[in-house]
N, C-alpha and C. Protein backbone atom coordinates (compact mmCIF):
# COMPACT_ATOMS: atom_id res chain seq x y z
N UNK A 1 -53.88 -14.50 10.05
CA UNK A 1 -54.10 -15.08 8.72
C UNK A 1 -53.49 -14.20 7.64
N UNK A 2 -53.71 -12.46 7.90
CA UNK A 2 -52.92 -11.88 6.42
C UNK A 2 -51.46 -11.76 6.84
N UNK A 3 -51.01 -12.35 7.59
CA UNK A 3 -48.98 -12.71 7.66
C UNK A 3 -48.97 -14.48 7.10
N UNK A 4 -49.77 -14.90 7.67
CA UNK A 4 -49.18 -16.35 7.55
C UNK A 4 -49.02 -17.29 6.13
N UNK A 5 -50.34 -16.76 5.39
CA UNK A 5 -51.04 -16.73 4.24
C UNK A 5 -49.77 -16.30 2.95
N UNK A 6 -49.49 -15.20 3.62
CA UNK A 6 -48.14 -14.77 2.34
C UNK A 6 -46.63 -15.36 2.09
N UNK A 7 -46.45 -15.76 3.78
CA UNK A 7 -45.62 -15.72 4.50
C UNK A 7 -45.36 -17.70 3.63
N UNK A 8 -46.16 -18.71 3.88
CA UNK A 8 -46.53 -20.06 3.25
C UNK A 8 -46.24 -20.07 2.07
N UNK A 9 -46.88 -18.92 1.04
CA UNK A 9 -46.88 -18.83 -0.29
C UNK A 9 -45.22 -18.74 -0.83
N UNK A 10 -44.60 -17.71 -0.12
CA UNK A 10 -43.28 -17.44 -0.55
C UNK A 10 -42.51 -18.88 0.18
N UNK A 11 -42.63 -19.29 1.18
CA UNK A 11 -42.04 -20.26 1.62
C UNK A 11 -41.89 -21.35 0.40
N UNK A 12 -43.16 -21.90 -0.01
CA UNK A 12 -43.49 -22.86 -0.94
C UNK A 12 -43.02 -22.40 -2.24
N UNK A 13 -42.71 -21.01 -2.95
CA UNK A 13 -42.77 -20.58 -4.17
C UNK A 13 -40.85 -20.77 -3.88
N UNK A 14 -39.96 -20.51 -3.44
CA UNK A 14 -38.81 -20.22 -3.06
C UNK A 14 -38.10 -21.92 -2.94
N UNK A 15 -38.86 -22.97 -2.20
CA UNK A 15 -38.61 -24.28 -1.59
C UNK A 15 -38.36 -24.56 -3.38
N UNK A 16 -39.65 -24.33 -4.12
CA UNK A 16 -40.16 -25.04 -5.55
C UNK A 16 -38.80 -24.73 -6.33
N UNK A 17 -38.80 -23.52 -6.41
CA UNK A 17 -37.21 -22.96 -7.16
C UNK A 17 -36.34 -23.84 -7.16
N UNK A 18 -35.79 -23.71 -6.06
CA UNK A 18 -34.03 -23.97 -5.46
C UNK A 18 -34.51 -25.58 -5.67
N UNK A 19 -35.52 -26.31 -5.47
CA UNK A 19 -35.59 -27.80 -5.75
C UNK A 19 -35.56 -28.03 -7.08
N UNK A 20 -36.60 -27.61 -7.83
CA UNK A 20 -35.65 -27.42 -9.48
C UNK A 20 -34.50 -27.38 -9.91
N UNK A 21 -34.08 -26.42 -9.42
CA UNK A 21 -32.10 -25.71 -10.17
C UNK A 21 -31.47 -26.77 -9.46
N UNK A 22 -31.49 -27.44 -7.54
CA UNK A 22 -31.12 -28.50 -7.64
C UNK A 22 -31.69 -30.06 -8.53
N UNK A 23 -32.53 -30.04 -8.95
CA UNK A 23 -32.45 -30.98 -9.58
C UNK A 23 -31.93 -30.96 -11.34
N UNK A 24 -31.67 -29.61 -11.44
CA UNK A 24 -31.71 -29.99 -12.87
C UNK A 24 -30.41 -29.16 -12.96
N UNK A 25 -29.39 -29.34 -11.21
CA UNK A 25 -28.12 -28.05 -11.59
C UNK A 25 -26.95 -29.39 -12.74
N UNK A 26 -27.19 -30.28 -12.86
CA UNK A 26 -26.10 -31.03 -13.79
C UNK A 26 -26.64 -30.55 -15.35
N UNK A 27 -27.86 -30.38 -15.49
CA UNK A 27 -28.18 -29.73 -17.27
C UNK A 27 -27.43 -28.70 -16.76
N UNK A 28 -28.11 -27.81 -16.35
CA UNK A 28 -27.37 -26.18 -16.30
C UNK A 28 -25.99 -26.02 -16.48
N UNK A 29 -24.80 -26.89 -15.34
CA UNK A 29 -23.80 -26.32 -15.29
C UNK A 29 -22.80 -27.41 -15.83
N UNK A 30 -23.40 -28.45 -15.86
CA UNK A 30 -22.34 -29.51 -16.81
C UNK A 30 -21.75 -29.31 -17.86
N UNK A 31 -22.32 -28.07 -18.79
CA UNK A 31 -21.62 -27.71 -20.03
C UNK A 31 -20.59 -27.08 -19.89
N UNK A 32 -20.66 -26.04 -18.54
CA UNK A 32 -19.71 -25.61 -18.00
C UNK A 32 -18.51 -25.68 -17.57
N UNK A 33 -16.89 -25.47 -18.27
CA UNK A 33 -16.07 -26.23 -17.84
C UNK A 33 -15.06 -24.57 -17.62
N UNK A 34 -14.65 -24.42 -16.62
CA UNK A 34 -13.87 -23.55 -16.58
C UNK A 34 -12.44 -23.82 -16.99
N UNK A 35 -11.60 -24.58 -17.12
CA UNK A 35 -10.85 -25.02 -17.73
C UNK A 35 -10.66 -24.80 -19.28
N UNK A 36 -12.35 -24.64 -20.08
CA UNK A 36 -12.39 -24.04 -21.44
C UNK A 36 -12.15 -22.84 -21.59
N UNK A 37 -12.13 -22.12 -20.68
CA UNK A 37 -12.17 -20.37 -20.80
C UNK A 37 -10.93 -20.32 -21.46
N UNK A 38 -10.78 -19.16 -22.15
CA UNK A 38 -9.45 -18.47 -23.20
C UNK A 38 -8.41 -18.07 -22.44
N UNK A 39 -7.54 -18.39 -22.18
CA UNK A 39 -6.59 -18.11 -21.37
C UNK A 39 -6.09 -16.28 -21.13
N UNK A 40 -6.04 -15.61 -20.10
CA UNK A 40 -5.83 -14.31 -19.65
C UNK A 40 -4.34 -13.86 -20.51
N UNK A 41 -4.64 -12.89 -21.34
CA UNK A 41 -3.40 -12.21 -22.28
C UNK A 41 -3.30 -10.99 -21.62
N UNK A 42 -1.58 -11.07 -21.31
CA UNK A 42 -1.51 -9.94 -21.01
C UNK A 42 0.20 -9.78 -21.13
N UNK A 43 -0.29 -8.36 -22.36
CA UNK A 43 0.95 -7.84 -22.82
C UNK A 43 1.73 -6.68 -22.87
N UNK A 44 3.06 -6.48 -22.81
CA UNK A 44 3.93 -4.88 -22.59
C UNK A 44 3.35 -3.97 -23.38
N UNK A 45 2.34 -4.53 -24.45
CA UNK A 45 1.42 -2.96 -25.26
C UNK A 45 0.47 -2.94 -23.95
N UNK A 46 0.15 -3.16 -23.29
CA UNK A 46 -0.99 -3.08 -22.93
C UNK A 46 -0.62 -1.18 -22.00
N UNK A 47 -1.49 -0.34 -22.02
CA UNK A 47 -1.56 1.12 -21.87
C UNK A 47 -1.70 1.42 -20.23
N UNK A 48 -1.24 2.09 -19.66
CA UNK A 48 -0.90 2.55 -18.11
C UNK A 48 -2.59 2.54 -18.23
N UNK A 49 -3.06 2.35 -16.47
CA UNK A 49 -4.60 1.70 -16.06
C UNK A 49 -4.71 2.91 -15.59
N UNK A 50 -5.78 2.95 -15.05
CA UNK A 50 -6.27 4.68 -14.42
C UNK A 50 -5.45 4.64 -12.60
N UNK A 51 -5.58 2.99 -12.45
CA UNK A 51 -5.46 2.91 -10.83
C UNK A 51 -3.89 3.35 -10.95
N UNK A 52 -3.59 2.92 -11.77
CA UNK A 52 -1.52 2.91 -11.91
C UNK A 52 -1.52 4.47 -11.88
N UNK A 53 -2.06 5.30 -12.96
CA UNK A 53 -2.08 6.28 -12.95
C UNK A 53 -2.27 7.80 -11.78
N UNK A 54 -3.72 6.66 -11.40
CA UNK A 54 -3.91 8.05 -9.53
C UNK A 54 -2.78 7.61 -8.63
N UNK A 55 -2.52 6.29 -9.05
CA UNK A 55 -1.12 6.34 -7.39
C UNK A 55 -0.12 6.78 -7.89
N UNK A 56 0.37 6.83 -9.07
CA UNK A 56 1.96 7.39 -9.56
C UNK A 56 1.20 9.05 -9.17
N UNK A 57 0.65 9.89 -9.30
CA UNK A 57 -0.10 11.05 -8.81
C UNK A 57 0.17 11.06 -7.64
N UNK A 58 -0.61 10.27 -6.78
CA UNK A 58 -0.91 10.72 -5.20
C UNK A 58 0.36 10.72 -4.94
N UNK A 59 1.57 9.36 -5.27
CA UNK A 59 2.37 9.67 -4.51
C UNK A 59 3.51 10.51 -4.85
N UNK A 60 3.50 11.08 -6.16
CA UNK A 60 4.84 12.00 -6.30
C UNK A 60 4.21 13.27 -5.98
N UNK A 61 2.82 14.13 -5.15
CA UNK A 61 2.30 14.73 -4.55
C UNK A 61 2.90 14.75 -3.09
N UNK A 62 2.68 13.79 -2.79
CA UNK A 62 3.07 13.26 -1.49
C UNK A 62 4.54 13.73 -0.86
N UNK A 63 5.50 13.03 -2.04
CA UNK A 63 6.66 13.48 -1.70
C UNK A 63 7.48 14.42 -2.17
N UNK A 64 6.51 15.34 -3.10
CA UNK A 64 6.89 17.05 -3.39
C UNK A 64 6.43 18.25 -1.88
N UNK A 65 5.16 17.49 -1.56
CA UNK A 65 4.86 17.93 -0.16
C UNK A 65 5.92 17.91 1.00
N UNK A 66 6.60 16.54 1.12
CA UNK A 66 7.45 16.28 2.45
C UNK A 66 8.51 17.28 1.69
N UNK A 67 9.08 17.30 0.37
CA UNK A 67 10.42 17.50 0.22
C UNK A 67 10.21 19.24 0.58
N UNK A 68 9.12 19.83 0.56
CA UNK A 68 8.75 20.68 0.58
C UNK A 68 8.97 21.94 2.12
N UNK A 69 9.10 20.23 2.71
CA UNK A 69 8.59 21.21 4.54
C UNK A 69 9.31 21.73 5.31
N UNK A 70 10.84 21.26 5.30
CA UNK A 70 11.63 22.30 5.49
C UNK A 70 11.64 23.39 5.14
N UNK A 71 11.62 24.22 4.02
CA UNK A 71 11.52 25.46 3.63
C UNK A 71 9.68 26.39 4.11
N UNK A 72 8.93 25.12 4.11
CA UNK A 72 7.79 25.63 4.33
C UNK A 72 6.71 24.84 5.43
N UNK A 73 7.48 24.92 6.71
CA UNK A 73 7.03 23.42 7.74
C UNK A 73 5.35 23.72 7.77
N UNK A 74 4.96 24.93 7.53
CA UNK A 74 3.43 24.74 8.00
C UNK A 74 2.58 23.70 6.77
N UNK A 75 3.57 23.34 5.98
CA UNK A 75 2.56 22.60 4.98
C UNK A 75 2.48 20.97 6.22
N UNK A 76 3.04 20.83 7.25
CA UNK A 76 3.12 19.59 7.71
C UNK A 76 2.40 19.91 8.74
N UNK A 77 2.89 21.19 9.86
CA UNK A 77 2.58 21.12 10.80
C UNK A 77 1.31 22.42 11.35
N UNK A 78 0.89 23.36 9.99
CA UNK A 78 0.30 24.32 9.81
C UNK A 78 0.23 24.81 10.91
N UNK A 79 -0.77 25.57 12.12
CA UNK A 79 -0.11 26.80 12.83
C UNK A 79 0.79 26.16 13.86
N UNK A 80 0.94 24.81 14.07
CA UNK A 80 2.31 24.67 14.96
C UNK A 80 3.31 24.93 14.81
N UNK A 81 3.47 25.37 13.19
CA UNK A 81 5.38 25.26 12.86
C UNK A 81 5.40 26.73 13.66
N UNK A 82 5.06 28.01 14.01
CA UNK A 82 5.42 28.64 14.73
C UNK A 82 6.25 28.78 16.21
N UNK A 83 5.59 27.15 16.77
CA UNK A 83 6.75 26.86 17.95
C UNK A 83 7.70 26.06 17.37
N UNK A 84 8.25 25.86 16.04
CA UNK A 84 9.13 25.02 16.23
C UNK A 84 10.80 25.85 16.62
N UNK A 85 10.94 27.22 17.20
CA UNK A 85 11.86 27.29 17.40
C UNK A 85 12.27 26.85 18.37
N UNK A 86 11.46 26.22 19.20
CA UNK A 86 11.10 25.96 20.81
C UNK A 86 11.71 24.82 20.89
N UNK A 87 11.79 23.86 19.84
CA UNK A 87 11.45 23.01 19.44
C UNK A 87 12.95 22.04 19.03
N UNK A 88 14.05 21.62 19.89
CA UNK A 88 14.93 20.87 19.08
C UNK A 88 14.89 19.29 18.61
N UNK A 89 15.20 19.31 17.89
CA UNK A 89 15.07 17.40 17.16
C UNK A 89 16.84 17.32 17.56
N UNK A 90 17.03 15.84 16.93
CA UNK A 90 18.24 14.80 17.30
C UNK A 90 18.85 15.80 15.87
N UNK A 91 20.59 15.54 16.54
CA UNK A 91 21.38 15.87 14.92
C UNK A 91 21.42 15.23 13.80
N UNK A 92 20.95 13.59 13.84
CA UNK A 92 21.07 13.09 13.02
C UNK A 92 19.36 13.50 12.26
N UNK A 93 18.55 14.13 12.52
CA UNK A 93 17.67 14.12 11.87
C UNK A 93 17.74 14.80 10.58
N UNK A 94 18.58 15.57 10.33
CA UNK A 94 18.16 15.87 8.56
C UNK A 94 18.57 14.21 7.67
N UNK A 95 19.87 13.83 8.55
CA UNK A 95 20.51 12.86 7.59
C UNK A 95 19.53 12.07 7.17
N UNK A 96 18.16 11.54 8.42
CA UNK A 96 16.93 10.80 8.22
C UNK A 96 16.20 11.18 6.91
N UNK A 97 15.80 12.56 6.99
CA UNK A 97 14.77 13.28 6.36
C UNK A 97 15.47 12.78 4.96
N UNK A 98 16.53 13.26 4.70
CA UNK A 98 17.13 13.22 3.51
C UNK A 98 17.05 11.89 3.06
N UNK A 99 17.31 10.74 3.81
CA UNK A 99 17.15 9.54 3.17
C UNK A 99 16.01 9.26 2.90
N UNK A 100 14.67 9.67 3.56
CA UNK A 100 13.45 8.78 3.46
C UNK A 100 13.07 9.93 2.21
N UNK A 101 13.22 11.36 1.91
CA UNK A 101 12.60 11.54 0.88
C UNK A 101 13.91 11.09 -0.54
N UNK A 102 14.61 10.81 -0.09
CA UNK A 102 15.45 9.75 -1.55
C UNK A 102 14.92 8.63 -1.55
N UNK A 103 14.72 7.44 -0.98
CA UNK A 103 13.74 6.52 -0.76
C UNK A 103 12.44 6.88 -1.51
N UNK A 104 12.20 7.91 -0.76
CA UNK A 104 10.57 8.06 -2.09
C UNK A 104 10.86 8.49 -3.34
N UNK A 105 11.61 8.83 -3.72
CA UNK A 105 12.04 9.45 -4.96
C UNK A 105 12.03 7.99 -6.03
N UNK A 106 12.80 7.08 -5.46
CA UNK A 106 13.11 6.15 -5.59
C UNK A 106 12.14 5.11 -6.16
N UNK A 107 11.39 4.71 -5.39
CA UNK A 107 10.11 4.47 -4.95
C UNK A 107 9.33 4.99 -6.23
N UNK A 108 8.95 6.86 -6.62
CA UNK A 108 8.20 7.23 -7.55
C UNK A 108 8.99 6.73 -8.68
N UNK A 109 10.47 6.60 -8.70
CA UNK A 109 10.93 6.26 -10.40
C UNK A 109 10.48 5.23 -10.98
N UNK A 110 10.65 3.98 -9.84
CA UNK A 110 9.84 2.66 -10.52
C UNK A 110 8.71 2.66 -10.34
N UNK A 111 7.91 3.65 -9.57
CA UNK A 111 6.79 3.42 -10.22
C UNK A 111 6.41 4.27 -12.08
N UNK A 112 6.89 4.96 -11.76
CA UNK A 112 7.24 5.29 -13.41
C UNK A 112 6.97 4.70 -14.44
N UNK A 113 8.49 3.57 -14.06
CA UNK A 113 8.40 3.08 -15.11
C UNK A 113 7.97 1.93 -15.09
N UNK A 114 7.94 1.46 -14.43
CA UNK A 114 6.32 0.64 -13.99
C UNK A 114 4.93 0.94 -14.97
N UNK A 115 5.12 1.89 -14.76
CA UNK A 115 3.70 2.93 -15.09
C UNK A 115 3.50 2.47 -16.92
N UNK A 116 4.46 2.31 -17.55
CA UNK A 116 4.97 2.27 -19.44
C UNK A 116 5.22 0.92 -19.44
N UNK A 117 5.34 0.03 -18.61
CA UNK A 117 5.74 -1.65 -19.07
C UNK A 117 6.90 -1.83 -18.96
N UNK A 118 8.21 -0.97 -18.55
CA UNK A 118 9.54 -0.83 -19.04
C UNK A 118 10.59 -1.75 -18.76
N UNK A 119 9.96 -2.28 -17.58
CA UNK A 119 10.87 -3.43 -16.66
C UNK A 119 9.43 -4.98 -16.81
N UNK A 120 10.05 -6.42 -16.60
CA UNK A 120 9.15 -7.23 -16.42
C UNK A 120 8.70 -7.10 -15.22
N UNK A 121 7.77 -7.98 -15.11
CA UNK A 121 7.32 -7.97 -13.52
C UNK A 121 8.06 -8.34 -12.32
N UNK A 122 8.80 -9.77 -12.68
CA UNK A 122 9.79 -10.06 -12.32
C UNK A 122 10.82 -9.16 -11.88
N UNK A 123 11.50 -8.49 -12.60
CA UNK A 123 12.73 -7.59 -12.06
C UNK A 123 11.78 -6.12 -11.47
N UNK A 124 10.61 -5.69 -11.63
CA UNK A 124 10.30 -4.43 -10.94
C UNK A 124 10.41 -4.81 -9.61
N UNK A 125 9.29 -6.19 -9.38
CA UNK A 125 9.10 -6.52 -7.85
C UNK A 125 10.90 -6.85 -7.21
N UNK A 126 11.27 -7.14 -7.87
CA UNK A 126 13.20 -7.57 -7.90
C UNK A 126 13.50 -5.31 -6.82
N UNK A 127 13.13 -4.97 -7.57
CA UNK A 127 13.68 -3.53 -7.45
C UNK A 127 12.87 -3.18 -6.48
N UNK A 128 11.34 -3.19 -6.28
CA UNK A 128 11.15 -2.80 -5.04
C UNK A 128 10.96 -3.62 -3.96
N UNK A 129 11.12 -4.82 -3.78
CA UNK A 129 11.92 -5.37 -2.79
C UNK A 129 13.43 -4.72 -2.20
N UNK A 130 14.03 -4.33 -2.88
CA UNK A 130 15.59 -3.73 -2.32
C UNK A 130 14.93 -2.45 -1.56
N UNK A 131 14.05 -1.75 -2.35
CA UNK A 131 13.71 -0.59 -1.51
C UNK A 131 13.08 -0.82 -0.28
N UNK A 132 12.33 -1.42 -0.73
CA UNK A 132 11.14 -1.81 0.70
C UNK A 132 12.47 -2.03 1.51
N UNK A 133 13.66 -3.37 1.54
CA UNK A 133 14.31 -3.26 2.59
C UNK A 133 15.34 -1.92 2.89
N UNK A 134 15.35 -1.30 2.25
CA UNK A 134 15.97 0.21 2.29
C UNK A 134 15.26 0.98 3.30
N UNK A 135 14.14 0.62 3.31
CA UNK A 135 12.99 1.31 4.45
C UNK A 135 12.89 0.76 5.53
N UNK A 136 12.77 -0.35 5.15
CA UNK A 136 13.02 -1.05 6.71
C UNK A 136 14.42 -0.43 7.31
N UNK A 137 15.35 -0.90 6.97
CA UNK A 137 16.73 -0.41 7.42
C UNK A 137 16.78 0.90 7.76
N UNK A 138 15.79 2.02 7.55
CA UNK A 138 16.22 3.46 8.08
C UNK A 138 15.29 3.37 8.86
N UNK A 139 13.97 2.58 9.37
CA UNK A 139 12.61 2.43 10.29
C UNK A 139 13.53 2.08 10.98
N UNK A 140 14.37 0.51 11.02
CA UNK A 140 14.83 0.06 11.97
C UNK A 140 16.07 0.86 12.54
N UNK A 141 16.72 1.85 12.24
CA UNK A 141 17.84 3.35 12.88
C UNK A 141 17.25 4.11 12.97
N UNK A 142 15.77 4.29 12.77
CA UNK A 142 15.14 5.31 13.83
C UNK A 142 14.86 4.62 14.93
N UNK A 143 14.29 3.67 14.73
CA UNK A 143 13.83 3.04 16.36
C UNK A 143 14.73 2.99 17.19
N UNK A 144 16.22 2.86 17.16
CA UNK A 144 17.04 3.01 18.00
C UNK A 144 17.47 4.16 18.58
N UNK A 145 17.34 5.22 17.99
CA UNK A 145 17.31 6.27 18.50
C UNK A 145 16.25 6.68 19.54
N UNK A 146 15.22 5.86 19.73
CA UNK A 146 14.01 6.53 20.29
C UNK A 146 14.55 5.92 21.96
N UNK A 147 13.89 6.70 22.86
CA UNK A 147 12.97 7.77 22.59
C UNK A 147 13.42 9.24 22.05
N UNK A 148 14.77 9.71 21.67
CA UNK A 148 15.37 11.04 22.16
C UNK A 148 15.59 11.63 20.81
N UNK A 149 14.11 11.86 20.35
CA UNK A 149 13.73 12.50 18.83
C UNK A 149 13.96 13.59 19.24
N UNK A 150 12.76 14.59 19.73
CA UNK A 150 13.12 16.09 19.54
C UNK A 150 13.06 16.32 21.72
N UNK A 151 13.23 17.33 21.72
CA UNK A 151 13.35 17.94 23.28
C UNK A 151 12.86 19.41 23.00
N UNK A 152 12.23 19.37 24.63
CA UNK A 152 11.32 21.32 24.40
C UNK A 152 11.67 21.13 25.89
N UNK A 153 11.23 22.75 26.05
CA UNK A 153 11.25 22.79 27.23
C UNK A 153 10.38 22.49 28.33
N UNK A 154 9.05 21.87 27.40
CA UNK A 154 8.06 21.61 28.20
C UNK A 154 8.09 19.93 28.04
N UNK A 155 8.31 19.28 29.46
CA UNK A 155 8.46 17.80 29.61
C UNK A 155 7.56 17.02 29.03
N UNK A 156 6.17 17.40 29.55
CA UNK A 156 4.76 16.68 29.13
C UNK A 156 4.88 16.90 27.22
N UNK A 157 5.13 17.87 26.81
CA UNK A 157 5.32 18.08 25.07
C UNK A 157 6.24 17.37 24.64
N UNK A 158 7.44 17.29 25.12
CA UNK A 158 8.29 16.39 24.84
C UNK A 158 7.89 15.10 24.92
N UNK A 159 7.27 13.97 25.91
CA UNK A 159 7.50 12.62 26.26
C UNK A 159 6.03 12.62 24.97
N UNK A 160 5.30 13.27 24.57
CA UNK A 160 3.95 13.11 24.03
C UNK A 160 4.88 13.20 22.62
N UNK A 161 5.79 14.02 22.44
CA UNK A 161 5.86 14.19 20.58
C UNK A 161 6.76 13.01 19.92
N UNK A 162 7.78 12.38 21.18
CA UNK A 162 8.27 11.46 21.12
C UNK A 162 7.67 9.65 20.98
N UNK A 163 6.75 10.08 21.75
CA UNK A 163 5.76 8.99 21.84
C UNK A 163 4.96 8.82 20.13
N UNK A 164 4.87 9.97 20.61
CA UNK A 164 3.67 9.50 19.03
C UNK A 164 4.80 9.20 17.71
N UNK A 165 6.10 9.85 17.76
CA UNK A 165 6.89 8.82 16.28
C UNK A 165 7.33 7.90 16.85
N UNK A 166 7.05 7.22 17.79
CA UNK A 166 7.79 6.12 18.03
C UNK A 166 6.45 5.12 17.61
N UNK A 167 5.51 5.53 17.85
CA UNK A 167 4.33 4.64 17.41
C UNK A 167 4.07 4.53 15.88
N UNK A 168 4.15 6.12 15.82
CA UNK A 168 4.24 6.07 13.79
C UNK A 168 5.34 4.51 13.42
N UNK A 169 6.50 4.95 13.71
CA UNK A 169 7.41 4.27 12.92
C UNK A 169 7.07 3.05 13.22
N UNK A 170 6.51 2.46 14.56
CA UNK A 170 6.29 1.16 15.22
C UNK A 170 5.40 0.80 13.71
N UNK A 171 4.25 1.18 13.35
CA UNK A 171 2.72 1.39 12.82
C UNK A 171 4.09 0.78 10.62
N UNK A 172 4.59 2.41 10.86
CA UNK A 172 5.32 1.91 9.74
C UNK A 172 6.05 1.03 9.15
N UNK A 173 7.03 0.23 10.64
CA UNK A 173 7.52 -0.77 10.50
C UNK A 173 6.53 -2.10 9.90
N UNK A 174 5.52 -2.03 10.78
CA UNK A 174 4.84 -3.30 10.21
C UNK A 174 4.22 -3.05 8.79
N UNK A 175 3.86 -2.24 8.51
CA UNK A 175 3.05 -2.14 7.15
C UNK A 175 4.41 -1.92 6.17
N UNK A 176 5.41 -1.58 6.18
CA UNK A 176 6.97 -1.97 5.33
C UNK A 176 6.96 -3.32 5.28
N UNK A 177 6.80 -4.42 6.46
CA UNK A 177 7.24 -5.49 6.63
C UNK A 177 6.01 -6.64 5.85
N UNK A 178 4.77 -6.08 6.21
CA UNK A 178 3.92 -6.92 5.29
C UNK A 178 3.74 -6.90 3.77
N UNK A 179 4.37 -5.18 3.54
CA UNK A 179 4.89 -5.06 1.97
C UNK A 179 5.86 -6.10 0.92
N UNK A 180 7.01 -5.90 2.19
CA UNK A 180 7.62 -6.67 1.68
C UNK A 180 7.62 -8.00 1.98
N UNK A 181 7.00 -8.76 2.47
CA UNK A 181 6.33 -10.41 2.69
C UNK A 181 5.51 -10.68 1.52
N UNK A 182 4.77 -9.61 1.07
CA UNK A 182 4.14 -10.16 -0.09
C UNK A 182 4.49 -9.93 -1.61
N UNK A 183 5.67 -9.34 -1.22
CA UNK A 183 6.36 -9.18 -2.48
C UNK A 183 7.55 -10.26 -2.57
N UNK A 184 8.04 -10.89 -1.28
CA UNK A 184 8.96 -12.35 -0.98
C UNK A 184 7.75 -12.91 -1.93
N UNK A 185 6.74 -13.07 -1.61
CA UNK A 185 5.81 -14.30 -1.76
C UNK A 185 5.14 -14.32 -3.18
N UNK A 186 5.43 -13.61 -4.03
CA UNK A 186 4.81 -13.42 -5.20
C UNK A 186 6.27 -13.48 -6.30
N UNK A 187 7.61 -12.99 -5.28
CA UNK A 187 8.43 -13.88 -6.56
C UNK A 187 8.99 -14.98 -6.17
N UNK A 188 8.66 -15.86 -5.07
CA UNK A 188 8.31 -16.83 -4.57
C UNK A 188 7.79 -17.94 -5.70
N UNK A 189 6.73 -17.52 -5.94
CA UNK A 189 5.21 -18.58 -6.36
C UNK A 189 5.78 -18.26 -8.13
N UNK A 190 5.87 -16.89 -8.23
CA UNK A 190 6.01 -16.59 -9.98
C UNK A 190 7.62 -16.62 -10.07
N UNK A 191 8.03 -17.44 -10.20
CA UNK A 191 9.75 -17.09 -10.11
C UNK A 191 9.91 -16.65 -11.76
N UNK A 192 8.95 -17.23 -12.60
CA UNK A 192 9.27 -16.69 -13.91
C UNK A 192 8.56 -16.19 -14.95
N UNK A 193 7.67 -15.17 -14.13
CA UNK A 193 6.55 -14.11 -14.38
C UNK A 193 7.24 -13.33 -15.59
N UNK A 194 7.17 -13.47 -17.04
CA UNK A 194 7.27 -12.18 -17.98
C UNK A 194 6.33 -11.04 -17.87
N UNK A 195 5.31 -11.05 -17.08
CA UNK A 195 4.35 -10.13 -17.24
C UNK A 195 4.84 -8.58 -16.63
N UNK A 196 4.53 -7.48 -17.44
CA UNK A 196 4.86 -6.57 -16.92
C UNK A 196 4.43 -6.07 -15.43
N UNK A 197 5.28 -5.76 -14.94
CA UNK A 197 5.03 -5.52 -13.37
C UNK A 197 3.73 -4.53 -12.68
N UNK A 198 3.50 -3.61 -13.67
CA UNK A 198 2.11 -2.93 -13.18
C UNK A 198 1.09 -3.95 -13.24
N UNK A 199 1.28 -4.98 -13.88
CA UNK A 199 -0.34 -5.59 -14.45
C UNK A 199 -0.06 -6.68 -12.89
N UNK A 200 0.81 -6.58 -12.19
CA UNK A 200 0.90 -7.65 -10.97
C UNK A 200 -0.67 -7.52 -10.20
């Protein structure tokens, strides 16, 4: 009796509610027309956002770090860079390195100016679309090279260090590729978006 007793009360107090608001949801929400709302303004004054702000941060961090690791590999690989004399990569690998941190460079400028309103939305997503496929295109000439990234003298270290960038880039390829699908698809739908491109 002291469960069932409370248990009835709320049943009945809860039933009473929701049968009200349905009966009386046409007063309530009939005035309601979303269609009246003030239409969303949004203009090139409008001031860099905090979110625009921590990612133009994180990522020109990011790629002061990579540009960094040649001269100082333990920032990547901390007490491993000690075997990397052990350690040979493919010849073409600086030419890689060098492109993907120009790519980010790239990458941080429009976000830049991104960052101030400087470009419409239209032509930013225009600009990093070319990059995004710029990335793809050096993902997709690493993958051909694989498996025969770096070589050691130890077999099992080798087939394991190879393995794992071949999965990175696998991992990278797709998240490049869904980047740029939704950036097809947004100047797709907005073909004639004036809005500045950070506010996308």
């Amino acid at each position: 009796s002291r469960l069932l007793l409370p248990l009835t009360v709320q049943f009945l107090i809860v039933t009473f509610v929701f049968a009200m608001l349905d009966r009386n949801k046409v007063a309530l929400l009939g005035k309601w027309d979303p269609r009246k709302l003030p239409a969303v303004r949004e203009t090139e004054q409008d001031g860099p956002t905090a979110k625009n702000i921590s990612h133009f941060l994180a990522n020109a961090i990011g790629t002061l770090w990579l540009a960094l690791t040649p001269n100082w590999p333990f920032l990547m690989l901390g007490p491993g860079a000690q075997h990397l004399p052990t350690i040979t990569v493919m010849p073409e690998w600086r030419l890689f390195y060098w492109a993907i941190v120009g790519l980010l460079c790239a990458q941080l400028a429009l976000q830049f100016v991104n960052l101030f309103r400087l470009l419409t939305r239209r032509y930013a997503r225009a600009m990093d679309l070319i990059l995004k496929s710029i990335g793809l295109c050096i993902t997709f000439a690493l993958l051909a090279k694989a498996p025969h990234y770096v070589s050691t003298s130890n077999e099992n270290l080798t087939e394991w260090a190879n393995s794992s960038l071949l999965t990175s880039l696998i991992v990278s390829l797709l998240i490049q590729s869904w980047g740029a699908r939704r950036v097809v698809q947004s100047l797709w739908r907005n073909p004639r978006s004036p809005v500045p491109a950070s506010q996308a």
